[in-house]
C-alpha atoms as a PDB file:
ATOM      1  CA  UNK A   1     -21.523 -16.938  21.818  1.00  0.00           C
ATOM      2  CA  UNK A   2     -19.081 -16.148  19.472  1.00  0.00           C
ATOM      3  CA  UNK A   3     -19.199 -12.092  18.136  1.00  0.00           C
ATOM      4  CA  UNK A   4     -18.424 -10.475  14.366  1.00  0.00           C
ATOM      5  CA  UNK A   5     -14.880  -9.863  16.347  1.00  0.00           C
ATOM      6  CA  UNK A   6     -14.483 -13.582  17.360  1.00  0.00           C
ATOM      7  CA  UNK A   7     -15.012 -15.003  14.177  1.00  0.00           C
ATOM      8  CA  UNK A   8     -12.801 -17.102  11.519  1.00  0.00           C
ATOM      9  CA  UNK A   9     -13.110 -16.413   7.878  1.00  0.00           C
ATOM     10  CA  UNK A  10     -12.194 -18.436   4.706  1.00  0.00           C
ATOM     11  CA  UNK A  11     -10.779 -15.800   2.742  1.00  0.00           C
ATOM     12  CA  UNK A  12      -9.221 -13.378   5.329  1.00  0.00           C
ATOM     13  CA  UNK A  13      -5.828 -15.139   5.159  1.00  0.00           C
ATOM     14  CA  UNK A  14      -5.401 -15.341   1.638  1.00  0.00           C
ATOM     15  CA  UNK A  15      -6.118 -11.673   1.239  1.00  0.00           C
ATOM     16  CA  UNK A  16      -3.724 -10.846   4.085  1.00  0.00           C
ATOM     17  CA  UNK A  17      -0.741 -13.414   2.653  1.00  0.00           C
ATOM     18  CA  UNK A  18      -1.811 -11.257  -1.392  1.00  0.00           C
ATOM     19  CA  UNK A  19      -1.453  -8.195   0.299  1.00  0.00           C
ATOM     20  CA  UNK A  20       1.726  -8.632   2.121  1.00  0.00           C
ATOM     21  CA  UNK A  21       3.186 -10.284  -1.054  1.00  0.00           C
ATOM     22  CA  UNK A  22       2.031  -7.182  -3.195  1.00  0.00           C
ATOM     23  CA  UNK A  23       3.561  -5.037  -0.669  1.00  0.00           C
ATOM     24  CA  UNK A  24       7.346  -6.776  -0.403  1.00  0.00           C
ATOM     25  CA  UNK A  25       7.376  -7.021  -4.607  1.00  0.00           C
ATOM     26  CA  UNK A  26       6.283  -2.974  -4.850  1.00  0.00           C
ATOM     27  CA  UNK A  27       8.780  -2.041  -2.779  1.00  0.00           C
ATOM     28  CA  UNK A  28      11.855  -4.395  -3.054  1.00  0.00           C
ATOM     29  CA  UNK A  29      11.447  -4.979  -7.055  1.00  0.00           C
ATOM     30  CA  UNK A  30      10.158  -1.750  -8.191  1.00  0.00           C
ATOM     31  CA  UNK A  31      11.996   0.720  -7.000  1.00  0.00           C
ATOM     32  CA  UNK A  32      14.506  -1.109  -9.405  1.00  0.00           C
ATOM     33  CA  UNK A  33      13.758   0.773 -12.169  1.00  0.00           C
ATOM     34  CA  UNK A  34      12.332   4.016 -13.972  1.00  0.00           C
ATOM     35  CA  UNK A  35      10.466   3.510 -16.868  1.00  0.00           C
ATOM     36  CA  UNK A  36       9.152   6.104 -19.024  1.00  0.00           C
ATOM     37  CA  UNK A  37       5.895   6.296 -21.186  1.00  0.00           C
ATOM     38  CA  UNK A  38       5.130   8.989 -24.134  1.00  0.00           C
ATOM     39  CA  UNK A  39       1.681  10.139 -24.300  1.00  0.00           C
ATOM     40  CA  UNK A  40       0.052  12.695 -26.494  1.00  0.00           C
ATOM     41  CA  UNK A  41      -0.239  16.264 -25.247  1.00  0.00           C
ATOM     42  CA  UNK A  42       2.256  15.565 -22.109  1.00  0.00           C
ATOM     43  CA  UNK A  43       5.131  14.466 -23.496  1.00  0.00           C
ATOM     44  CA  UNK A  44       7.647  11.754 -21.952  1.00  0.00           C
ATOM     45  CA  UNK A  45       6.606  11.125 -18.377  1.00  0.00           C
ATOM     46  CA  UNK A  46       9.472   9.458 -16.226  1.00  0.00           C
ATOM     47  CA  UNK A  47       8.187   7.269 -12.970  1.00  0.00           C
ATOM     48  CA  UNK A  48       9.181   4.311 -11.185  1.00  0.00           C
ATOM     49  CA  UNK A  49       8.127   1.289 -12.339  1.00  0.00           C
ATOM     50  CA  UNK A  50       7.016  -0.129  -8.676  1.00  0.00           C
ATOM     51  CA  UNK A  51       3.873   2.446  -9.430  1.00  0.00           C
ATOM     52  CA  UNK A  52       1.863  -0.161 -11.393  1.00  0.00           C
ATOM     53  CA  UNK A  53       1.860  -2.920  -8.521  1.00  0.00           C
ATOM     54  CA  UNK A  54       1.980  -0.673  -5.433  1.00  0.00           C
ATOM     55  CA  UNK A  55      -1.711   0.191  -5.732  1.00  0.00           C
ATOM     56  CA  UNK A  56      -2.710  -3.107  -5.444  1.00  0.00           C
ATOM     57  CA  UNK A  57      -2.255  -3.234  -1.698  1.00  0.00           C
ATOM     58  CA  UNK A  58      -4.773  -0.637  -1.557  1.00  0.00           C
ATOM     59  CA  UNK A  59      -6.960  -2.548  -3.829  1.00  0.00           C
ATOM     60  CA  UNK A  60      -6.545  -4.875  -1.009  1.00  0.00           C
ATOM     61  CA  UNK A  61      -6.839  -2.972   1.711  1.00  0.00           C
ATOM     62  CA  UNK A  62     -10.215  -1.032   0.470  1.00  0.00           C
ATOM     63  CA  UNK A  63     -11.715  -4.776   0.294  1.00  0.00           C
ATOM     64  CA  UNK A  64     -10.486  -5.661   3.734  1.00  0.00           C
ATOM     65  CA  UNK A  65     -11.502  -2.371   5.656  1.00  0.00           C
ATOM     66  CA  UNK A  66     -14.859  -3.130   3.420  1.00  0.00           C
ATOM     67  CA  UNK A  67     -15.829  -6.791   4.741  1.00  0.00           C
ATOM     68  CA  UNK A  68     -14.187  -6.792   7.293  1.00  0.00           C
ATOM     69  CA  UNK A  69     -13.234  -4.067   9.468  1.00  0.00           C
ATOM     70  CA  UNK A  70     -11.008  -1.773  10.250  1.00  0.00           C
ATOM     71  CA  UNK A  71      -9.781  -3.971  12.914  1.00  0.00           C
ATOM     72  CA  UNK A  72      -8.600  -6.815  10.624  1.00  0.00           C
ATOM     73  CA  UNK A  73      -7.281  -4.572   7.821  1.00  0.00           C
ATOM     74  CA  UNK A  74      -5.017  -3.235  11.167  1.00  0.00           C
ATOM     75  CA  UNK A  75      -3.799  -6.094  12.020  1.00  0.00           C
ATOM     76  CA  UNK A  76      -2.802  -6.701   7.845  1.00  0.00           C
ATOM     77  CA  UNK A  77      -1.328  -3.626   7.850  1.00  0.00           C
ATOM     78  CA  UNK A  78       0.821  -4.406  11.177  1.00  0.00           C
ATOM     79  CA  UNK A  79       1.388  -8.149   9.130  1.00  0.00           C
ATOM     80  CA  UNK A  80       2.736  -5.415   6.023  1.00  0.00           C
ATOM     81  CA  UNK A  81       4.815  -3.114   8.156  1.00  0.00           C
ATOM     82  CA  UNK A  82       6.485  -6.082  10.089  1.00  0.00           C
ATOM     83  CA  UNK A  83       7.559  -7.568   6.836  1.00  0.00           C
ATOM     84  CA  UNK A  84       8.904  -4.363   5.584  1.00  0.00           C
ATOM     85  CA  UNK A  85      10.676  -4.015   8.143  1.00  0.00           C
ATOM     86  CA  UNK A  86      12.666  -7.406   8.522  1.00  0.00           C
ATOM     87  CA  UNK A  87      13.149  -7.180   4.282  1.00  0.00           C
ATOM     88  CA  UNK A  88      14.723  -4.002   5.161  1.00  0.00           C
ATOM     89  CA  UNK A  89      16.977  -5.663   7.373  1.00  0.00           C
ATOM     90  CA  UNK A  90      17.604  -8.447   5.171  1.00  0.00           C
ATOM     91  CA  UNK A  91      18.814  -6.945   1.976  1.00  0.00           C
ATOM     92  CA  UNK A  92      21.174  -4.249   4.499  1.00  0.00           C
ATOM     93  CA  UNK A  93      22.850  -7.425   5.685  1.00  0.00           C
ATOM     94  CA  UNK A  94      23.168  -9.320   2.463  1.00  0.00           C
ATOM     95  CA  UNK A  95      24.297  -6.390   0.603  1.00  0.00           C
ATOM     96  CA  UNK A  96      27.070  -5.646   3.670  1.00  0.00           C
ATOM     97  CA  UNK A  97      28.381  -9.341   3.441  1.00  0.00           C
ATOM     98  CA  UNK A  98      31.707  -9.912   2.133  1.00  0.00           C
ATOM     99  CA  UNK A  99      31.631 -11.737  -1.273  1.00  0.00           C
ATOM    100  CA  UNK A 100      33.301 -14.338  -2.332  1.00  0.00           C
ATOM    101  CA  UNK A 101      36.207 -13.314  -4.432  1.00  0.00           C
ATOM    102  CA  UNK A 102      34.927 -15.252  -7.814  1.00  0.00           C
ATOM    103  CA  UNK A 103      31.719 -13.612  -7.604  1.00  0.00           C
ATOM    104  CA  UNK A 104      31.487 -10.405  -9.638  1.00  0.00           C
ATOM    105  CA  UNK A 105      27.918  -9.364  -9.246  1.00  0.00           C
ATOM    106  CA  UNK A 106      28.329  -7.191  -5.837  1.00  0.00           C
ATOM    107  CA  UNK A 107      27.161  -4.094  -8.019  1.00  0.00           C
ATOM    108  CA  UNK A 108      24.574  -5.400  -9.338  1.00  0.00           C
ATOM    109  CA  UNK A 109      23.203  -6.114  -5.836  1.00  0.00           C
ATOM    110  CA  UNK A 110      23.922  -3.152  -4.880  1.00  0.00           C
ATOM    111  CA  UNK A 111      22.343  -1.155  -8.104  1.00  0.00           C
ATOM    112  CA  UNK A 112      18.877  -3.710  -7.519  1.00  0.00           C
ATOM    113  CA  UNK A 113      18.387  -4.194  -3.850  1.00  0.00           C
ATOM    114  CA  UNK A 114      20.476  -1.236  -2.183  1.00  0.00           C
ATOM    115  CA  UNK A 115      18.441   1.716  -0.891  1.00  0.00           C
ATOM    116  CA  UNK A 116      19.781   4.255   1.521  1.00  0.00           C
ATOM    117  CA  UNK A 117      18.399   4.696   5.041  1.00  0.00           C
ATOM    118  CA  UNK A 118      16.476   7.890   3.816  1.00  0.00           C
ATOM    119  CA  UNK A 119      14.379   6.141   1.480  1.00  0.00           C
ATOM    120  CA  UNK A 120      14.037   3.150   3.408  1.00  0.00           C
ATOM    121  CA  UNK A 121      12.403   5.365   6.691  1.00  0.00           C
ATOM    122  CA  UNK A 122      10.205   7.299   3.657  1.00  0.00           C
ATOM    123  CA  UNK A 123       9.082   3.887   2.078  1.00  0.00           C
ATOM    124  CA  UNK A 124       7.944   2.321   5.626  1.00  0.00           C
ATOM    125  CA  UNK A 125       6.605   5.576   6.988  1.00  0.00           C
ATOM    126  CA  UNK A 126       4.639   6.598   3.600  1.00  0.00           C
ATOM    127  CA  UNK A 127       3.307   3.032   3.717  1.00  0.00           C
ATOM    128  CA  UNK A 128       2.576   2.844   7.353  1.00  0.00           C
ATOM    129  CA  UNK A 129       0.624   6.363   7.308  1.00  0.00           C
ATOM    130  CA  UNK A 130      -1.302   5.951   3.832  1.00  0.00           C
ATOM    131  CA  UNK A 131      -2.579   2.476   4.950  1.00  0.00           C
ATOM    132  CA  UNK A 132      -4.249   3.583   7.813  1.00  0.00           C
ATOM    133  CA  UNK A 133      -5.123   6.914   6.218  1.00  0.00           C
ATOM    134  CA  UNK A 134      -6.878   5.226   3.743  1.00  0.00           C
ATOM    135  CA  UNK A 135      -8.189   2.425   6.057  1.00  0.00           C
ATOM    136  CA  UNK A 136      -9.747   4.870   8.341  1.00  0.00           C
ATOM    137  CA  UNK A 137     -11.185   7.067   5.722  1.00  0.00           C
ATOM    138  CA  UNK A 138     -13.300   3.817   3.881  1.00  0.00           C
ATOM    139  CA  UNK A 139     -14.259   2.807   7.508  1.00  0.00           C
ATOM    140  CA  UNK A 140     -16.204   6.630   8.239  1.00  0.00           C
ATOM    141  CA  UNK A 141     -17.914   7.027   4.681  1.00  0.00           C
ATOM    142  CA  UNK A 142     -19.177   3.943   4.713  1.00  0.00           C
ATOM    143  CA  UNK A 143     -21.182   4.627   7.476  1.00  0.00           C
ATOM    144  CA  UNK A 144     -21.553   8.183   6.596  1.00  0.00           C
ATOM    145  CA  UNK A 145     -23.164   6.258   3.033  1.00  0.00           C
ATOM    146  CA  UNK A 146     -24.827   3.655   5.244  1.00  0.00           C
ATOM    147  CA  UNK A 147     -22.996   1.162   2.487  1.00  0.00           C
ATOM    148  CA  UNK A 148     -24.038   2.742  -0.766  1.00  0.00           C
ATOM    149  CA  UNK A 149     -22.002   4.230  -3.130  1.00  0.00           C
ATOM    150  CA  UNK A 150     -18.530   1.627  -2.682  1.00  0.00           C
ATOM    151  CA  UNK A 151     -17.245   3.370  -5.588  1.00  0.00           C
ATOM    152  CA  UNK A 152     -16.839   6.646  -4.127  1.00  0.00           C
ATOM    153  CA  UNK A 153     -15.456   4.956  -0.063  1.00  0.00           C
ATOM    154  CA  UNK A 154     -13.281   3.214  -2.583  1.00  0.00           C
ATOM    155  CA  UNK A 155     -11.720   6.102  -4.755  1.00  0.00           C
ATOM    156  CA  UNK A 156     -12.436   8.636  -2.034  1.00  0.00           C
ATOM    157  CA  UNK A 157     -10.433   7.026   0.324  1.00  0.00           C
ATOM    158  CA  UNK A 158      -7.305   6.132  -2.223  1.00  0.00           C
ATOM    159  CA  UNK A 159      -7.231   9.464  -2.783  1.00  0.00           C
ATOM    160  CA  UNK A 160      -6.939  10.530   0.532  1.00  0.00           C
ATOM    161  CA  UNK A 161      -4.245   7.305   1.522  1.00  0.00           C
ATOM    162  CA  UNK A 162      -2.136   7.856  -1.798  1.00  0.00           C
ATOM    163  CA  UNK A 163      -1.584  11.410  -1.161  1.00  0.00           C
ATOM    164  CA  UNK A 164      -0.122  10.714   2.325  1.00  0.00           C
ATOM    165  CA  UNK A 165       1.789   8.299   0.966  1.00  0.00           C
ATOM    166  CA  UNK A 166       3.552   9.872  -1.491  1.00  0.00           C
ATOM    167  CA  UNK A 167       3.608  13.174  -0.250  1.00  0.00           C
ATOM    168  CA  UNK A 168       5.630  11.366   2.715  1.00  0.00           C
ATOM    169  CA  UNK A 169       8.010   9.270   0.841  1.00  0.00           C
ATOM    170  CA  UNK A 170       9.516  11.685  -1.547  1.00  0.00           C
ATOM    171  CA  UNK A 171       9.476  14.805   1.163  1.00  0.00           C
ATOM    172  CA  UNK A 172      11.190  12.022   3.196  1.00  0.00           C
ATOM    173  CA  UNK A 173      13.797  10.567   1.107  1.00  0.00           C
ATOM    174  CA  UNK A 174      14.345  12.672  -1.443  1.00  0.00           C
ATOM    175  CA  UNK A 175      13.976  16.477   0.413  1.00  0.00           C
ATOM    176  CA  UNK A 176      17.522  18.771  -0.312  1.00  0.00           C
ATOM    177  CA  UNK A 177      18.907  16.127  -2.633  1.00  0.00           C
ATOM    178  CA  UNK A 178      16.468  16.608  -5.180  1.00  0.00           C
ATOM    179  CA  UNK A 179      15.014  20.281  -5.975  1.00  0.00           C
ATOM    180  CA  UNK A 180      11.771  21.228  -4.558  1.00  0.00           C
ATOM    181  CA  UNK A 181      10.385  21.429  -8.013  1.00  0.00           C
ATOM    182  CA  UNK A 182      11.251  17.379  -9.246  1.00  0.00           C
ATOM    183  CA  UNK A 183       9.908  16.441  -6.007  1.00  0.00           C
ATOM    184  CA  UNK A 184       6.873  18.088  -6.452  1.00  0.00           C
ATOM    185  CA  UNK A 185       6.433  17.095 -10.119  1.00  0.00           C
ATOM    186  CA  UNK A 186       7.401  13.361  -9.529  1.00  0.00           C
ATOM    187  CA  UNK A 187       5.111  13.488  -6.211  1.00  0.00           C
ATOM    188  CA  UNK A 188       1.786  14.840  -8.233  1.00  0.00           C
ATOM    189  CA  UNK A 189       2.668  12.346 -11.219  1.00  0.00           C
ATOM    190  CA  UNK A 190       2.892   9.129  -8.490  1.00  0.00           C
ATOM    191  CA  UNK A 191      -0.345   9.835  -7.264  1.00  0.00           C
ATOM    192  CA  UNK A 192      -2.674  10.711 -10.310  1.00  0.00           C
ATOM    193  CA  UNK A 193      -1.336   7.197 -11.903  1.00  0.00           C
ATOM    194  CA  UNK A 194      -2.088   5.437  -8.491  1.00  0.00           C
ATOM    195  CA  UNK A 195      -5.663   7.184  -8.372  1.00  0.00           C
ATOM    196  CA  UNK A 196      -6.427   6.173 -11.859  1.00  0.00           C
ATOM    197  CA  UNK A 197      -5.131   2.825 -11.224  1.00  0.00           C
ATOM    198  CA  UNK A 198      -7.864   2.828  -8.757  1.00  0.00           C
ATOM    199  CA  UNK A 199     -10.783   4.177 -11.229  1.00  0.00           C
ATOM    200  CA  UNK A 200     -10.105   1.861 -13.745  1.00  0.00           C
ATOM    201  CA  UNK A 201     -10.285  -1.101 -10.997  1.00  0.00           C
ATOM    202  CA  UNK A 202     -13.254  -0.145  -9.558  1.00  0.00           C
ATOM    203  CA  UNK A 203     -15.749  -2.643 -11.501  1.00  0.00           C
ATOM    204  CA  UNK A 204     -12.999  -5.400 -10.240  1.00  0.00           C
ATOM    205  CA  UNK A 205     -13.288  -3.649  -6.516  1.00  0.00           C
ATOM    206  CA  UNK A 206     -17.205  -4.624  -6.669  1.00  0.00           C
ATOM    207  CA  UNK A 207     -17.159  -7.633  -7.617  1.00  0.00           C
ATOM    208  CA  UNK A 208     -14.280  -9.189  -5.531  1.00  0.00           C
ATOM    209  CA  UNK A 209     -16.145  -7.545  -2.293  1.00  0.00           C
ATOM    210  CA  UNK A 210     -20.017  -8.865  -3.302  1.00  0.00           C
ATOM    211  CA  UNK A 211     -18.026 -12.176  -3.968  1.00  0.00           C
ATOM    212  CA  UNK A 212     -16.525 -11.894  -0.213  1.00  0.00           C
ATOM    213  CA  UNK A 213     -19.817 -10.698   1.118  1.00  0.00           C
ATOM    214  CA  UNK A 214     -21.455 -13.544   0.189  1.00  0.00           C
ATOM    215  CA  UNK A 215     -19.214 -16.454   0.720  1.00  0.00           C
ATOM    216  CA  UNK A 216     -18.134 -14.975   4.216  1.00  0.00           C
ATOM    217  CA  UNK A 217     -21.806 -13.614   5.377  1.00  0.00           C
ATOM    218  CA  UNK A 218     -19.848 -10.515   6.714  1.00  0.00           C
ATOM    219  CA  UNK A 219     -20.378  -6.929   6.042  1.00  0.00           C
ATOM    220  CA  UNK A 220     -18.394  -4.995   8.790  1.00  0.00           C
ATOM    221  CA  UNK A 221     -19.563  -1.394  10.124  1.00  0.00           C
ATOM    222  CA  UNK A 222     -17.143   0.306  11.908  1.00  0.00           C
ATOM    223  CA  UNK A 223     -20.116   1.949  14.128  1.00  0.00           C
ATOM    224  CA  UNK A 224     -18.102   1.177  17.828  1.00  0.00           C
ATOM    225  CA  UNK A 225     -14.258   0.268  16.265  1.00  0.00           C
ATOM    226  CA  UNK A 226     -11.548   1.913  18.465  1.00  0.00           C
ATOM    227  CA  UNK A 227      -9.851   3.461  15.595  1.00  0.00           C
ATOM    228  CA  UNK A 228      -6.099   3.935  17.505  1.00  0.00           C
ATOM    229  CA  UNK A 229      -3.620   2.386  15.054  1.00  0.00           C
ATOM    230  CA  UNK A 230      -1.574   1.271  17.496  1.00  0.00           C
ATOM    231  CA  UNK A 231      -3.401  -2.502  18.181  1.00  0.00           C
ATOM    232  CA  UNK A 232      -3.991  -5.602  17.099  1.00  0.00           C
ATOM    233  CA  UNK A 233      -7.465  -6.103  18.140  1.00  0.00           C
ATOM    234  CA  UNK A 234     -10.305  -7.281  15.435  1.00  0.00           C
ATOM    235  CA  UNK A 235     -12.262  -4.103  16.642  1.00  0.00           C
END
């Protein structure tokens, strides 16, 4: 007889193959560029572009970790790190390439795609901690809430995974090359924007996870997971 852990699922894929997606674009297209916004009573707020997209893969990973698991969202977080990883790899070898000597855009390569190994280690690390942060978090109110209240396992937990997150990346990549003070200011900044991003998609959150709910028959507690990060098992 087949258990909750044994089981195939429609949807499970498709929300791993978003996610990982999400993740690769957030970090290999937005880090491209800072944008800036002007809004009444703060003034001109700088911040990187990537911020708008990036909280998606929380979106996604507060609907896994909600139907099904904190086993499966695991093993889509190991699916996100692995990827990070070998794009890291990638654009480090394309950008190191010779180029052909009629092609004038090694620069602009560079400028796009070129990180340094600081912010590469803060990007994967931030990412790698703040998933599982916020994975982990979800998994423990919901059964402290006995599954009511998804809006506040939902924002609760985003909270808790975005604030690892970018505390991490910008102490990690950007700590005595940038003063104390920018980091700090940038940091706080991230995070509010990635919070509210959450808020305002909470009506979306509840309706993509009753959708899931119903077309998978699965509502995963967490009661007897083994919450180590470091596996690949469905419980």
């Amino acid at each position: 007889m087949k258990t909750s852990a044994d089981r195939t699922y429609k949807y499970y894929d498709f929300c791993m193959a978003a996610y990982v997606c999400i993740l690769l674009c957030a970090n290999l297209i937005g880090p491209a560029k800072v944008a800036t916004i002007n809004l009444p009573f703060f003034g001109t707020i700088d911040y990187g572009a990537g911020v708008l997209f990036f909280p998606i893969s929380y979106f996604f990973g507060d609907i896994l970790t909600e139907v099904y698991g904190y086993g499966r969202d695991r093993r889509v977080v190991w699916a996100g790190f692995g990827a990070l990883l070998f794009a890291a790899l990638m654009t480090t070898t394309i950008i190191a390439l010779p180029a052909a000597s009629w092609w004038h855009n090694q620069a602009a390569v560079e400028t796009i795609f070129g990180s340094t190994p600081r912010i590469v280690l803060g990007s994967i690390t931030a990412f790698w901690c703040g998933s599982f942060v916020n994975s982990y978090v979800l998994a423990k109110m919901k059964i402290l809430t006995d599954g009511r209240w998804l809006w506040s396992r939902a924002i609760g937990s985003t909270m808790c995974g975005e604030l690892a997150d970018s505390a991490l990346f910008y102490t990690i990549a950007f700590y005595g090359t940038w003063e104390t003070k920018h980091i700090v200011a940038i940091t706080l900044t991230q995070y509010v924007i990635k919070v509210l991003w959450e808020v305002a998609a909470t009506p979306l959150t509840y309706w993509v996870v009753g959708f899931l709910k119903r077309t998978e028959k699965e509502d995963y507690y967490d009661r007897d997971t083994d919450f180590t990060p470091f596996s690949l098992q469905n419980s």
